[in-house]
Protein backbone atom coordinates (compact mmCIF):
# COMPACT_ATOMS: atom_id res chain seq x y z
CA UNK A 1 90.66 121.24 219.16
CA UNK A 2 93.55 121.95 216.44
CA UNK A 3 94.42 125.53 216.45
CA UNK A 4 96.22 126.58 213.54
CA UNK A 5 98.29 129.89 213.04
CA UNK A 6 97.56 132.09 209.97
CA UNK A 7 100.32 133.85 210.14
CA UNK A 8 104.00 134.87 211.47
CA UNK A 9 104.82 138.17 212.74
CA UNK A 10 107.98 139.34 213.31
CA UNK A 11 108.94 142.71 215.26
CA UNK A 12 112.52 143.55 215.01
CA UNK A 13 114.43 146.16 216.91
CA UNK A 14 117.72 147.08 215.52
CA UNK A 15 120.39 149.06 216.97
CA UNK A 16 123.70 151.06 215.97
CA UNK A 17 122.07 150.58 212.35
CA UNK A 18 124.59 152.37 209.89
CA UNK A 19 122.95 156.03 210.26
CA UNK A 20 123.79 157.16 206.56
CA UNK A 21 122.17 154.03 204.79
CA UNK A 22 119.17 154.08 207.23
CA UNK A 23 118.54 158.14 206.19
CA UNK A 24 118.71 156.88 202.06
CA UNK A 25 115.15 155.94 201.07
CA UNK A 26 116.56 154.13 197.77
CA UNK A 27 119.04 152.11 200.08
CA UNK A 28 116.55 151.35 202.53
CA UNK A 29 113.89 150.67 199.78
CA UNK A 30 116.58 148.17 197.76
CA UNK A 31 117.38 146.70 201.18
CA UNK A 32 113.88 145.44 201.98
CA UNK A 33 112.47 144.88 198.87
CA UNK A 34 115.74 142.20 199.00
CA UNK A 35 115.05 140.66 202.03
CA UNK A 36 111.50 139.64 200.96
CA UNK A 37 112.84 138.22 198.21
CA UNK A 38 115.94 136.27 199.57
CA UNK A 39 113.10 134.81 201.75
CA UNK A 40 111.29 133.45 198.98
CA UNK A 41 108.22 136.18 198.66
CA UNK A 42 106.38 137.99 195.73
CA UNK A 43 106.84 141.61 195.73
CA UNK A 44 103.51 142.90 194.60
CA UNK A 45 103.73 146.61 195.99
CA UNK A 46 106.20 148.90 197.03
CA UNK A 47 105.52 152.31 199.15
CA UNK A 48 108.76 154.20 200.84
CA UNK A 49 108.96 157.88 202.10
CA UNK A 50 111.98 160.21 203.08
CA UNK A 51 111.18 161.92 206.07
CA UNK A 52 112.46 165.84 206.50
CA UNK A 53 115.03 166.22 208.10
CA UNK A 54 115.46 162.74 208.47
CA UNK A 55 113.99 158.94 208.54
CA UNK A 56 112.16 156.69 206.03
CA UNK A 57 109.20 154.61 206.44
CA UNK A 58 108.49 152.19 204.12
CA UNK A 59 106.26 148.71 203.42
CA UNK A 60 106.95 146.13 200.86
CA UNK A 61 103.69 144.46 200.49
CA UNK A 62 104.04 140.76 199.54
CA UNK A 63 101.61 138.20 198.34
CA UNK A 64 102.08 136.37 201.87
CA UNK A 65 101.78 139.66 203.56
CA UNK A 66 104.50 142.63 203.75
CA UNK A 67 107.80 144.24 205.15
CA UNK A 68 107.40 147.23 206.99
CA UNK A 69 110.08 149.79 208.60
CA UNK A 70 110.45 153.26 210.32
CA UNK A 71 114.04 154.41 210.60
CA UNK A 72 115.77 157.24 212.76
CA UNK A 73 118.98 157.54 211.93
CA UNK A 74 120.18 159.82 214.23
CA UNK A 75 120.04 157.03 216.58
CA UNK A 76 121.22 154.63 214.25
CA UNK A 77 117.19 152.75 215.16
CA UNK A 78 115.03 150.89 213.11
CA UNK A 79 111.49 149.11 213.56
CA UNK A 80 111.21 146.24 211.74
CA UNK A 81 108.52 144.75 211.19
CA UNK A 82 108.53 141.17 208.74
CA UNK A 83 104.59 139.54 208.63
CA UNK A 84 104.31 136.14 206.63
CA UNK A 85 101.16 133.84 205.76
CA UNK A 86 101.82 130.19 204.36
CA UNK A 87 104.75 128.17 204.92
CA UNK A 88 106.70 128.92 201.76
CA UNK A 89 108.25 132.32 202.92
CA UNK A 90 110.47 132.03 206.31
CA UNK A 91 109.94 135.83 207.59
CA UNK A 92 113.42 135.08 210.06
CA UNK A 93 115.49 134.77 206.51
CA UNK A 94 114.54 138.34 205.68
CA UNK A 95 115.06 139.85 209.19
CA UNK A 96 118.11 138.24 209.22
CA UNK A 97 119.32 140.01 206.27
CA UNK A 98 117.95 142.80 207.05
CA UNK A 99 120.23 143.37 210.14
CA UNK A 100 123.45 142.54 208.10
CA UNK A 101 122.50 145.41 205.69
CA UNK A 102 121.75 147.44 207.90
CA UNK A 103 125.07 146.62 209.96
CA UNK A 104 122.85 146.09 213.15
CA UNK A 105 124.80 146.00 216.12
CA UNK A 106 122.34 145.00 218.40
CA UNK A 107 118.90 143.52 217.74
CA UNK A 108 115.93 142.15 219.47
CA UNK A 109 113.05 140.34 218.37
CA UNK A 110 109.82 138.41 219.05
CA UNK A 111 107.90 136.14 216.87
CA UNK A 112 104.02 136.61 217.41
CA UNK A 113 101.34 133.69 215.83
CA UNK A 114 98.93 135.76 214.43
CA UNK A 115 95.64 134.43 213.23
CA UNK A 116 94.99 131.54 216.13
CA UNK A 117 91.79 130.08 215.13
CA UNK A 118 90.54 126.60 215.57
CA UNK A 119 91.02 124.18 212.46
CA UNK A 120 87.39 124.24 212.12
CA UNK A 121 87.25 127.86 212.07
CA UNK A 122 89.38 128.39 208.75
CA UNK A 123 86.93 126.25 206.43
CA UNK A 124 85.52 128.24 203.89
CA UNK A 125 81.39 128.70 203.30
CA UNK A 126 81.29 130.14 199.66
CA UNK A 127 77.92 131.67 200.80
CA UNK A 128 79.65 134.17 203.34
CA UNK A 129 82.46 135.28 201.50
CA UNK A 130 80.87 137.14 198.95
């Protein structure tokens, strides 16, 4: 039995994250709607918010799937998260950027398969997708 992932999901923890650029919504915003692109995605929808006193969440939602991230800048902390469909768009290439422009100083991350479904699984019946 072939399984066959549907997707890539990458969760990203990055530390000592410049604090002032991770507290500007525009910056952060600019930042990630970048990163899906330098990976080769389509922008399709963009949704960021400026948290009070401090922090911005944000997703860039992408035709392969979307960008996501939560920031607290007074620990210089974001959650990344970078979740791709297809094998045009390499999620890595905008979590990679993503770090420099955030001048990460630390980072972890896992890759997750998401979507494991047997080859036979992912045929389409017309009839049931209506």
């Amino acid at each position: 039995m072939l399984i066959q992932a549907l997707g890539r999901h990458i969760l990203c923890e990055a530390y000592g994250c410049d604090r002032k650029v991770l507290n500007d919504v525009r910056r952060v915003e600019k930042i990630m709607v970048a990163a899906a692109l330098a990976a080769g995605a389509e922008v399709r929808e963009v949704a960021f918010h400026h948290f009070s006193p401090q922090g911005v969440s944000g997703v860039v939602v992408i035709s392969e799937s979307h960008l996501a991230i939560h920031t607290w800048p007074e620990f210089g902390y974001a959650a990344i998260d970078v979740f791709t469909c297809g094998e045009s768009v390499d999620p890595w290439v905008a979590c990679d950027y993503l770090f420099e422009k955030f001048d990460a100083q630390n980072v972890q991350s896992s890759e997750v398969q998401r979507g494991m479904v047997p080859m036979e699984l992912l045929r389409i019946d017309d009839e049931k997708v209506s």
